[in-house]
C-alpha atoms as a PDB file:
ATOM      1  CA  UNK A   1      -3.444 -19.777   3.113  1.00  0.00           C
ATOM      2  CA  UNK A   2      -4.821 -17.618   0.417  1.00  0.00           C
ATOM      3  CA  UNK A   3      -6.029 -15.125   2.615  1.00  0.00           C
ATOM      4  CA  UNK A   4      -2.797 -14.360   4.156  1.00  0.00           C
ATOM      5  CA  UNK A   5      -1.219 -14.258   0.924  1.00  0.00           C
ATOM      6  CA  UNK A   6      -4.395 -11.440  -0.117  1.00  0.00           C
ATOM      7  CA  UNK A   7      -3.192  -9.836   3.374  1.00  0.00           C
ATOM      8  CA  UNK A   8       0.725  -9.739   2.276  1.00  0.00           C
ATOM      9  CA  UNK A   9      -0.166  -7.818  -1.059  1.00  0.00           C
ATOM     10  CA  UNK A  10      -2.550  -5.461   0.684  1.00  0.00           C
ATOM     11  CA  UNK A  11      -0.546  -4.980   3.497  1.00  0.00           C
ATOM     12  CA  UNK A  12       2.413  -4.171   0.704  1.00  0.00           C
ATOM     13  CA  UNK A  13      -0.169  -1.858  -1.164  1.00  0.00           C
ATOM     14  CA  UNK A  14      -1.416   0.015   2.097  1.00  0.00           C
ATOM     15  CA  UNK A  15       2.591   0.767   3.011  1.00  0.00           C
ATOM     16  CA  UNK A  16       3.737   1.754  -0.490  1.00  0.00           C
ATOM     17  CA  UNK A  17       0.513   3.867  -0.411  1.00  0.00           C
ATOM     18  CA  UNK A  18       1.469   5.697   2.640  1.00  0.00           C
ATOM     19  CA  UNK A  19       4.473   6.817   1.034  1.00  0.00           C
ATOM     20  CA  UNK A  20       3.431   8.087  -1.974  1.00  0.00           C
ATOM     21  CA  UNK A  21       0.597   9.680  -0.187  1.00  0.00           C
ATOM     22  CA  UNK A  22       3.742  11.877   1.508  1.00  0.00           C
ATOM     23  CA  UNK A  23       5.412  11.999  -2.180  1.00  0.00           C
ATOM     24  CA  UNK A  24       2.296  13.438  -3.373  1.00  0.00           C
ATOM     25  CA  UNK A  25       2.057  15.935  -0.810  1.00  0.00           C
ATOM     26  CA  UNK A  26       5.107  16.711  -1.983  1.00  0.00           C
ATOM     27  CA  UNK A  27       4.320  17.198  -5.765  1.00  0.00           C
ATOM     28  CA  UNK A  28       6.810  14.675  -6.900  1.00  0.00           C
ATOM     29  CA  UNK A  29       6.680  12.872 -10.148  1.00  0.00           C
ATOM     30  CA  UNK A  30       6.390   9.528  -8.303  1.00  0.00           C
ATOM     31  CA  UNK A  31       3.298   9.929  -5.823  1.00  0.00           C
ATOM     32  CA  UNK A  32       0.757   7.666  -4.744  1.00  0.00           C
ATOM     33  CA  UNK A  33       0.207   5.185  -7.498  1.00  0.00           C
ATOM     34  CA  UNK A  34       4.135   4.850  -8.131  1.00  0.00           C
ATOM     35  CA  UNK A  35       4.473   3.756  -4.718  1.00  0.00           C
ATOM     36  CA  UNK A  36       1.235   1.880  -4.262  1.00  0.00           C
ATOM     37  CA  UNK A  37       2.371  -0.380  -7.568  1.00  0.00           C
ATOM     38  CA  UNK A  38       5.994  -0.832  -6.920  1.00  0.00           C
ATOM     39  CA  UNK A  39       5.025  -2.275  -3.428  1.00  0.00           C
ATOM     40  CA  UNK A  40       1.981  -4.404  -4.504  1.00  0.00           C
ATOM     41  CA  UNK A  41       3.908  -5.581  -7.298  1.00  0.00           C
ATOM     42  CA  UNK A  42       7.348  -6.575  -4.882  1.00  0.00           C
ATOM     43  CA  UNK A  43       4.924  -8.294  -2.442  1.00  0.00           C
ATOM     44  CA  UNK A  44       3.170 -10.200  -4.958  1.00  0.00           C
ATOM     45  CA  UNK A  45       6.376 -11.269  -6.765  1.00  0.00           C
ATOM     46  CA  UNK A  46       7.501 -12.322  -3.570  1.00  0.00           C
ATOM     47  CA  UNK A  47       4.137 -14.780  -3.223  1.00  0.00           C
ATOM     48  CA  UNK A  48       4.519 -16.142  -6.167  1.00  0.00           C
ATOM     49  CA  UNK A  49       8.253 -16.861  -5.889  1.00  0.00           C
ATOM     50  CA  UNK A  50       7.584 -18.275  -2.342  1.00  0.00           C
ATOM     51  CA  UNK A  51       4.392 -20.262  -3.421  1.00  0.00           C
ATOM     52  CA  UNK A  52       3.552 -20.045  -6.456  1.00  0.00           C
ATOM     53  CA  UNK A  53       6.235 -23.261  -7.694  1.00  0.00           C
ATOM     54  CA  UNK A  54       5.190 -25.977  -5.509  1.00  0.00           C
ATOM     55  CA  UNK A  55       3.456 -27.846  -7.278  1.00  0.00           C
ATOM     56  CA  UNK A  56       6.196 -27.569  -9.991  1.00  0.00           C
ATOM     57  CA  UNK A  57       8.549 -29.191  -7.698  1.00  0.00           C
ATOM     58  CA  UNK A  58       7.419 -32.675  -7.138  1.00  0.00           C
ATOM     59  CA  UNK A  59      10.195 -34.935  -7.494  1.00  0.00           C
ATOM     60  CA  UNK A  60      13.129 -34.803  -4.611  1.00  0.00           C
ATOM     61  CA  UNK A  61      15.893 -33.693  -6.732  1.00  0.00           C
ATOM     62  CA  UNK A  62      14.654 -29.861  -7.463  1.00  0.00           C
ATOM     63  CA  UNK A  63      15.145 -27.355  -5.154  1.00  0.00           C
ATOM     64  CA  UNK A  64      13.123 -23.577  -4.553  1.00  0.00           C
ATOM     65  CA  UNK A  65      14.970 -20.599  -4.240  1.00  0.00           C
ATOM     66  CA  UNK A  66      12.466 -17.973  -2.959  1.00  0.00           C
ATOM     67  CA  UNK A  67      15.255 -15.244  -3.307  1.00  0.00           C
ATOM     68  CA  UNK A  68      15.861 -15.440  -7.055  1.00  0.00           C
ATOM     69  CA  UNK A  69      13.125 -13.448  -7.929  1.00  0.00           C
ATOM     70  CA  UNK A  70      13.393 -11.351  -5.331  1.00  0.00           C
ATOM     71  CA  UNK A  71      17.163 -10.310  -6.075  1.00  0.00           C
ATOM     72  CA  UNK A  72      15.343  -9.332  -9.757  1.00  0.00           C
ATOM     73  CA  UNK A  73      13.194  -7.460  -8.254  1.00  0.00           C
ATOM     74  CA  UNK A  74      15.950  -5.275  -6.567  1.00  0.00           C
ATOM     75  CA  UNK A  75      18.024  -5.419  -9.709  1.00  0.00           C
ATOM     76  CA  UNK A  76      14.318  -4.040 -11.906  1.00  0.00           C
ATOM     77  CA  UNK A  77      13.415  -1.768  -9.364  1.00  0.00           C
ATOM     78  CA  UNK A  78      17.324  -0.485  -9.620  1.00  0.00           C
ATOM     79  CA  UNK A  79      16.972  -0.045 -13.003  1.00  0.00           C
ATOM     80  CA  UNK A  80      13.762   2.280 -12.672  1.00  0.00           C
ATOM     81  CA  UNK A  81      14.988   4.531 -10.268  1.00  0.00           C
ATOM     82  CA  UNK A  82      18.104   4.974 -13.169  1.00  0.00           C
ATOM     83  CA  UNK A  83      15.899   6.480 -15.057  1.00  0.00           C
ATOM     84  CA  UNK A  84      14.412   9.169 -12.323  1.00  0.00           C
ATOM     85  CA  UNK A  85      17.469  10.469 -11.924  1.00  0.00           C
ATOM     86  CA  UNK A  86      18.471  13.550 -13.629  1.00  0.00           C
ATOM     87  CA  UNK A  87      21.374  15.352 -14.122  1.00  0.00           C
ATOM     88  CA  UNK A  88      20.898  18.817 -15.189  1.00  0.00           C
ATOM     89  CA  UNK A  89      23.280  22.589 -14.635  1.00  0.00           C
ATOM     90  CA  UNK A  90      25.933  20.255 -12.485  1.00  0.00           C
ATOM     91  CA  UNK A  91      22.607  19.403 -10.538  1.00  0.00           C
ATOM     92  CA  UNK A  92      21.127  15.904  -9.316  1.00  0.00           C
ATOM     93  CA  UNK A  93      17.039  15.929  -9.433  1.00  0.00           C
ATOM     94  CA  UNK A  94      15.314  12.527  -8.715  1.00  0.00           C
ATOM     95  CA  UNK A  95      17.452  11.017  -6.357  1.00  0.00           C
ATOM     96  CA  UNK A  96      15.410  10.847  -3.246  1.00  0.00           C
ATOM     97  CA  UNK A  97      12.750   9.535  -5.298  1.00  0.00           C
ATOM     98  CA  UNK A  98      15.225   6.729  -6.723  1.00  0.00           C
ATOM     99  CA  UNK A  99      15.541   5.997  -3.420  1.00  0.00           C
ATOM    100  CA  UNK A 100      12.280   5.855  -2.400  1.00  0.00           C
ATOM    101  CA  UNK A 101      11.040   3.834  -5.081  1.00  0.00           C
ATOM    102  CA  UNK A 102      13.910   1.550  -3.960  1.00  0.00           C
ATOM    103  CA  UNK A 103      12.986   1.590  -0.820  1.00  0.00           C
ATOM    104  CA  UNK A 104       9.356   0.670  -1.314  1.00  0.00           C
ATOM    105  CA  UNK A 105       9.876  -2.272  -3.211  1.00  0.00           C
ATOM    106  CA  UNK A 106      12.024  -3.730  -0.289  1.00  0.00           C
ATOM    107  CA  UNK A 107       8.953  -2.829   2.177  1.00  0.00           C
ATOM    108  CA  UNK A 108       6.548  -5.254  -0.717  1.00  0.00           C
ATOM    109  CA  UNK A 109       9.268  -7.542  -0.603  1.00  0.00           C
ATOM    110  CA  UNK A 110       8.641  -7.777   3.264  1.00  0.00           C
ATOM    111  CA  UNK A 111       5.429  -8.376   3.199  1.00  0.00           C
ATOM    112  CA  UNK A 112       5.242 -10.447   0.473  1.00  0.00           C
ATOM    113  CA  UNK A 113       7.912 -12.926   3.141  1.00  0.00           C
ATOM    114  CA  UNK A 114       5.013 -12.046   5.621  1.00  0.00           C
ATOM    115  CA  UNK A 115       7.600  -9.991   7.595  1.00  0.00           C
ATOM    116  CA  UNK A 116       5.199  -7.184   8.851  1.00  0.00           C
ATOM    117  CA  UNK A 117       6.252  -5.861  11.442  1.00  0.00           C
ATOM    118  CA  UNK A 118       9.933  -5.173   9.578  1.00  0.00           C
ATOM    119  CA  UNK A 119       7.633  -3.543   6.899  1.00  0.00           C
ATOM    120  CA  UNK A 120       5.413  -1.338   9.169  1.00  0.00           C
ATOM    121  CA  UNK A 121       8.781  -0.160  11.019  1.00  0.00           C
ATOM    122  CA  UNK A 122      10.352   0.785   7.930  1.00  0.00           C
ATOM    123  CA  UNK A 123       7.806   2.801   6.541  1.00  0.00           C
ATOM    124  CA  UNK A 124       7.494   4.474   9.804  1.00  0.00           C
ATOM    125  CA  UNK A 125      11.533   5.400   9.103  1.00  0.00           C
ATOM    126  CA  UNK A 126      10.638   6.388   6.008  1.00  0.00           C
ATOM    127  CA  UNK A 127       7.963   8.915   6.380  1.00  0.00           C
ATOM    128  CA  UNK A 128       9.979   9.971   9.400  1.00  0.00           C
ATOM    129  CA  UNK A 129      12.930  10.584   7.436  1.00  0.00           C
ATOM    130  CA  UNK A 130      11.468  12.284   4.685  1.00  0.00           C
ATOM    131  CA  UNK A 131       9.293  14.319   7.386  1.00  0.00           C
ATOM    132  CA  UNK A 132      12.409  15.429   8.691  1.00  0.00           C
ATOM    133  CA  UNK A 133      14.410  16.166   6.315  1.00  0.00           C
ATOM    134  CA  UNK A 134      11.807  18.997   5.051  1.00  0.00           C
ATOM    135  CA  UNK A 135      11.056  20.319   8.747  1.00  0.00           C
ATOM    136  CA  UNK A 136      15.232  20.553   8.932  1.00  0.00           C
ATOM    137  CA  UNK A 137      14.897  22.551   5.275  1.00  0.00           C
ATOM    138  CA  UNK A 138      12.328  24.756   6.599  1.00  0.00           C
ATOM    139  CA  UNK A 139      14.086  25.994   9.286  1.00  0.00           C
ATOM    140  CA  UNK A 140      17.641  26.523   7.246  1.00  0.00           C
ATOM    141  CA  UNK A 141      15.816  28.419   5.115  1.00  0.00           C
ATOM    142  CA  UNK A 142      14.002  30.618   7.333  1.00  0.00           C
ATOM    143  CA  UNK A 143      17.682  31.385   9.109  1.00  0.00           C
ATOM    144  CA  UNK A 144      18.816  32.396   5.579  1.00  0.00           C
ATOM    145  CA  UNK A 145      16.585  34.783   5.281  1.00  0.00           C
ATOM    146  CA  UNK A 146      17.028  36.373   8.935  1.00  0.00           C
END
């Protein structure tokens, strides 16, 4: 059991990882060890909400509620990417990071369930996605200046 709880949280880490890799590439404030640490951290709240009461919960009459800590986790992780947005000259800077930060935790909080294969998918969108949506810059701007 406690090495597929290790796998959950490296799983997690390896995913967030990925996408801050591509942040990185991309020179933007949150990069690889943003991502790497909101993810670990998601999973591993996730574990311990999931496991880590058990033995708290001996008599018949209390109950575990692995999603608790897991909606505070969205609500934290909400909170964070508040403060990465920036509104500047009638100008929004941060957002996709906000989201991405966002979106990260959710992919820790997937693993952490031991829902890989939900995780791996959605870090494939998400590199996709943010792969696109430069390529699809590059090539707007390179008609703008035809």
């Amino acid at each position: 059991m406690t090495l597929e709880l290790i796998l959950r949280i490296f799983v997690a880490a390896l995913l967030g990882g990925l996408i801050g890799l591509e942040r990185e590439y991309r020179d933007k404030a949150a990069g690889f060890r943003t991502h790497f640490l909101v993810a670990l951290g998601s999973a591993l709240f996730m574990v311990v909400s999931a496991y880590g009461f058990e033995n708290a919960l001996a008599s018949p009459e209390h109950r575990l509620d692995v999603s608790r800590i897991a909606a505070q986790v969205v609500s934290g992780i909400g909170f964070i990417g508040a403060g990465t947005i920036i509104f500047q000259k009638n100008t929004i800077h941060g957002l996709t990071t906000a989201a991405g930060v966002w979106v990260t935790a959710a992919i820790g909080l997937a693993c952490g369930g031991g829902l890989y294969a939900i995780a791996i998918a959605s870090t494939a969108l998400v590199l996709i996605g943010l792969e696109a949506f430069n390529y699809g810059l590059r090539k707007m701007n390179k008609r703008k200046e035809k």
